[in-house]
N, C-alpha and C. Protein backbone atom coordinates (compact mmCIF):
# COMPACT_ATOMS: atom_id res chain seq x y z
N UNK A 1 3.54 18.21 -4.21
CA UNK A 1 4.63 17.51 -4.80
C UNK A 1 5.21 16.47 -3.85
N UNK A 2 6.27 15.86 -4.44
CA UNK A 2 6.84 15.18 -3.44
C UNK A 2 7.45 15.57 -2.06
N UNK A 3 7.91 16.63 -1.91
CA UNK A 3 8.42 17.21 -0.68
C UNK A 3 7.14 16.99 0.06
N UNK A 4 5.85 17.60 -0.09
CA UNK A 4 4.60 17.62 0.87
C UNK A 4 4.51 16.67 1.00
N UNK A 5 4.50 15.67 0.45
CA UNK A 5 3.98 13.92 0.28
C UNK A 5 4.70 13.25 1.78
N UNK A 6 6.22 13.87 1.34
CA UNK A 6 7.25 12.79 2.46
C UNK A 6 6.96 13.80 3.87
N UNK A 7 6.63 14.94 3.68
CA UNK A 7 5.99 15.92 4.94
C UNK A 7 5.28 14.93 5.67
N UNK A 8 3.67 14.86 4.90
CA UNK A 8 2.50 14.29 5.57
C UNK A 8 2.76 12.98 5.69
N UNK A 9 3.64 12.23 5.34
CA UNK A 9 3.77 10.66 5.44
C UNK A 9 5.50 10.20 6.32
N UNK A 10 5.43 10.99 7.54
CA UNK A 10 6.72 10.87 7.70
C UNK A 10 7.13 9.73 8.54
N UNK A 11 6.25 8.85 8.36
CA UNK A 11 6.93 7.47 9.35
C UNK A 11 7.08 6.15 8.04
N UNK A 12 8.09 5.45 8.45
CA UNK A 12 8.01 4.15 7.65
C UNK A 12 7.21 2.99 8.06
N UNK A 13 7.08 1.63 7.52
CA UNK A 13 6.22 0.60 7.41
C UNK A 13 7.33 -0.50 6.95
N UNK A 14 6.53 -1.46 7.39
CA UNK A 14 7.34 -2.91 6.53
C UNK A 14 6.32 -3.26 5.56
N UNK A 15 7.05 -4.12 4.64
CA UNK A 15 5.78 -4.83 3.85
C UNK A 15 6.78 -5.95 3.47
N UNK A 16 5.96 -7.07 3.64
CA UNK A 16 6.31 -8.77 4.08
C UNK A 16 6.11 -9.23 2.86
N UNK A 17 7.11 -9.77 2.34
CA UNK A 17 7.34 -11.02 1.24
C UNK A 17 7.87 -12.30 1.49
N UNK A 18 7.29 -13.18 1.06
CA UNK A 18 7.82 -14.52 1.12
C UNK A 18 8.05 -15.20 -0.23
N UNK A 19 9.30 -16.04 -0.40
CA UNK A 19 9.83 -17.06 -1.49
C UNK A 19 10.29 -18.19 -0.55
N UNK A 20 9.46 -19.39 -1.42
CA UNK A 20 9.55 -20.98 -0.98
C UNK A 20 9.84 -21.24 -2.44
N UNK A 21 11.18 -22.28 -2.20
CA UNK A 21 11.40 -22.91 -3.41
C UNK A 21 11.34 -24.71 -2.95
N UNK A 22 11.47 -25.24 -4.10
CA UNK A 22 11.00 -26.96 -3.79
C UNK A 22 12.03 -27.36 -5.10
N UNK A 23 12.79 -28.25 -4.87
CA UNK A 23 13.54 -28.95 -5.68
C UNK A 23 13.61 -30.28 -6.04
N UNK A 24 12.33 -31.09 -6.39
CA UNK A 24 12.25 -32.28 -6.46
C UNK A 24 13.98 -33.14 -7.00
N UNK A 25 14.43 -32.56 -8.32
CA UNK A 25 15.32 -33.34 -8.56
C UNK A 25 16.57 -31.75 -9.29
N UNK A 26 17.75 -32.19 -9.44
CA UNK A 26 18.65 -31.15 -9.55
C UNK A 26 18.45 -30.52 -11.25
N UNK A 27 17.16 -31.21 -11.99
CA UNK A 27 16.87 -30.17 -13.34
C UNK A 27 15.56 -29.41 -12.70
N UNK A 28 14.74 -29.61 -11.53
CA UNK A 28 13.47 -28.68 -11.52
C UNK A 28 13.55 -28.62 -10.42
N UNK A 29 12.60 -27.20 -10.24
CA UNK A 29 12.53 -26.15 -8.80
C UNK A 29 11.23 -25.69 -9.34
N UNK A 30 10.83 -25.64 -8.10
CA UNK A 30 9.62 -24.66 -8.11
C UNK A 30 9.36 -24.33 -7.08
N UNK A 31 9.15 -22.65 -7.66
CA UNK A 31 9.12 -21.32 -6.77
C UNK A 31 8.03 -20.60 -6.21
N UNK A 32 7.74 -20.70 -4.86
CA UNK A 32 6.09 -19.91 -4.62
C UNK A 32 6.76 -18.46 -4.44
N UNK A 33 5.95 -17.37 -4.73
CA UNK A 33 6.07 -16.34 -4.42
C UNK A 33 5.08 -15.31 -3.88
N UNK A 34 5.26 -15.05 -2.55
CA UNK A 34 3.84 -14.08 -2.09
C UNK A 34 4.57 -12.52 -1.72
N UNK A 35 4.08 -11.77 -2.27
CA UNK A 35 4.12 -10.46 -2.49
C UNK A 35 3.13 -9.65 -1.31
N UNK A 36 3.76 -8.53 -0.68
CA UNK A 36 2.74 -8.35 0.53
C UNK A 36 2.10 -8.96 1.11
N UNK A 37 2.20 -9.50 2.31
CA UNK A 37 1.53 -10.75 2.73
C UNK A 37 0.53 -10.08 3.71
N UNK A 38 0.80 -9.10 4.08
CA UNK A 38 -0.36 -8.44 5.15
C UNK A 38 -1.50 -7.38 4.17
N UNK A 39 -1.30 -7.07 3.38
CA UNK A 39 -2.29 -6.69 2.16
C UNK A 39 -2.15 -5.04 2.40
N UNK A 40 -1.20 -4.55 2.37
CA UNK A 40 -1.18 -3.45 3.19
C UNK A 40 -1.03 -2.37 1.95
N UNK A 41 -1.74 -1.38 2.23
CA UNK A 41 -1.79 0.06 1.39
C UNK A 41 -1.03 0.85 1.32
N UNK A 42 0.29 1.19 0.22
CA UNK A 42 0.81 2.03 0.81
C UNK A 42 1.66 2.51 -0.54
N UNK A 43 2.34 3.64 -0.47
CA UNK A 43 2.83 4.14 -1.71
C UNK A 43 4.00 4.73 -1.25
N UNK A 44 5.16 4.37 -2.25
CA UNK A 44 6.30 5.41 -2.26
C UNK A 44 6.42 6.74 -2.58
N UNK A 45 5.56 6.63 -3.90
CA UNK A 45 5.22 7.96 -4.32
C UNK A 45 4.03 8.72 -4.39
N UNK A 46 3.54 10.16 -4.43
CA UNK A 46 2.23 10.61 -4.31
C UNK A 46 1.26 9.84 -5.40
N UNK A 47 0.11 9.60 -5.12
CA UNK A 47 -0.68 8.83 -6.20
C UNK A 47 -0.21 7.67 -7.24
N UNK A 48 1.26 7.25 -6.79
CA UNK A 48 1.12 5.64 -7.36
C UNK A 48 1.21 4.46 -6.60
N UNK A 49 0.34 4.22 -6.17
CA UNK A 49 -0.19 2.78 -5.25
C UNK A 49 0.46 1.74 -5.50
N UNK A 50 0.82 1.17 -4.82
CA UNK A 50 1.71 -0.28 -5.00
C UNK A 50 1.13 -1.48 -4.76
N UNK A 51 2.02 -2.17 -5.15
CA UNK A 51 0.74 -3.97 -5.64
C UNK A 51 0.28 -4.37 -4.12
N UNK A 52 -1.20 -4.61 -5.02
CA UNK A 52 -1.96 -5.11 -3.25
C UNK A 52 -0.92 -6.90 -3.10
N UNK A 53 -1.67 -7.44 -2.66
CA UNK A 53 -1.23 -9.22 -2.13
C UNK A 53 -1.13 -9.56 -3.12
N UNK A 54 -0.08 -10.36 -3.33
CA UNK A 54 -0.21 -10.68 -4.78
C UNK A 54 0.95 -12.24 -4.31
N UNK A 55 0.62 -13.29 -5.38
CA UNK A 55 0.76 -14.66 -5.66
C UNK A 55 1.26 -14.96 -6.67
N UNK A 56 2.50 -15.60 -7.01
CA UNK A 56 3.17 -16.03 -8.58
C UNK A 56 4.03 -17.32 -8.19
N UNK A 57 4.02 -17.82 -9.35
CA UNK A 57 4.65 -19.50 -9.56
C UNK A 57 5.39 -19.65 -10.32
N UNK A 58 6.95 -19.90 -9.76
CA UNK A 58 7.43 -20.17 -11.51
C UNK A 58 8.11 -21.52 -10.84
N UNK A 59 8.17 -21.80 -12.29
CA UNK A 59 9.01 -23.78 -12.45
C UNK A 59 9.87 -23.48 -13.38
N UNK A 60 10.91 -23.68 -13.07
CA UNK A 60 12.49 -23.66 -13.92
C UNK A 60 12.52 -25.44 -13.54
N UNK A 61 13.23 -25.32 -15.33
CA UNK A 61 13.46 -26.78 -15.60
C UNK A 61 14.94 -26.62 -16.22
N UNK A 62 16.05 -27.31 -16.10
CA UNK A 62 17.42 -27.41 -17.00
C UNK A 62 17.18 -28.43 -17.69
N UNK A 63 17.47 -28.21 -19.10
CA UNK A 63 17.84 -28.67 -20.16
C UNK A 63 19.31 -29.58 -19.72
């Protein structure tokens, strides 16, 4: 169960995120987003794995 889990796993870790935003003009931005940047393995809970490296883009525009 979880008690054994936090037993055998008793040290912590970092895991590295980065957000870059870019604002050409004051209606648009755009947002890089990197998710784990060292690609690192690791779980909070027994048997659910958490997102490997991961990459997303968003562009907000005002109306």
């Amino acid at each position: 169960g979880l008690a054994a889990f936090q037993e055998q796993n008793p040290n912590g870790f970092w895991v590295h995120n980065l957000r870059l935003a870019y604002e050409p003009s004051e209606k648009i931005r755009a947002t890089l987003i990197l998710g784990n940047l060292t690609n690192r393995e690791y779980f909070l809970r027994p048997a659910l794995m958490e997102a490997p490296r991961n990459l997303g883009l968003r562009l907000d525009y005002e109306f």
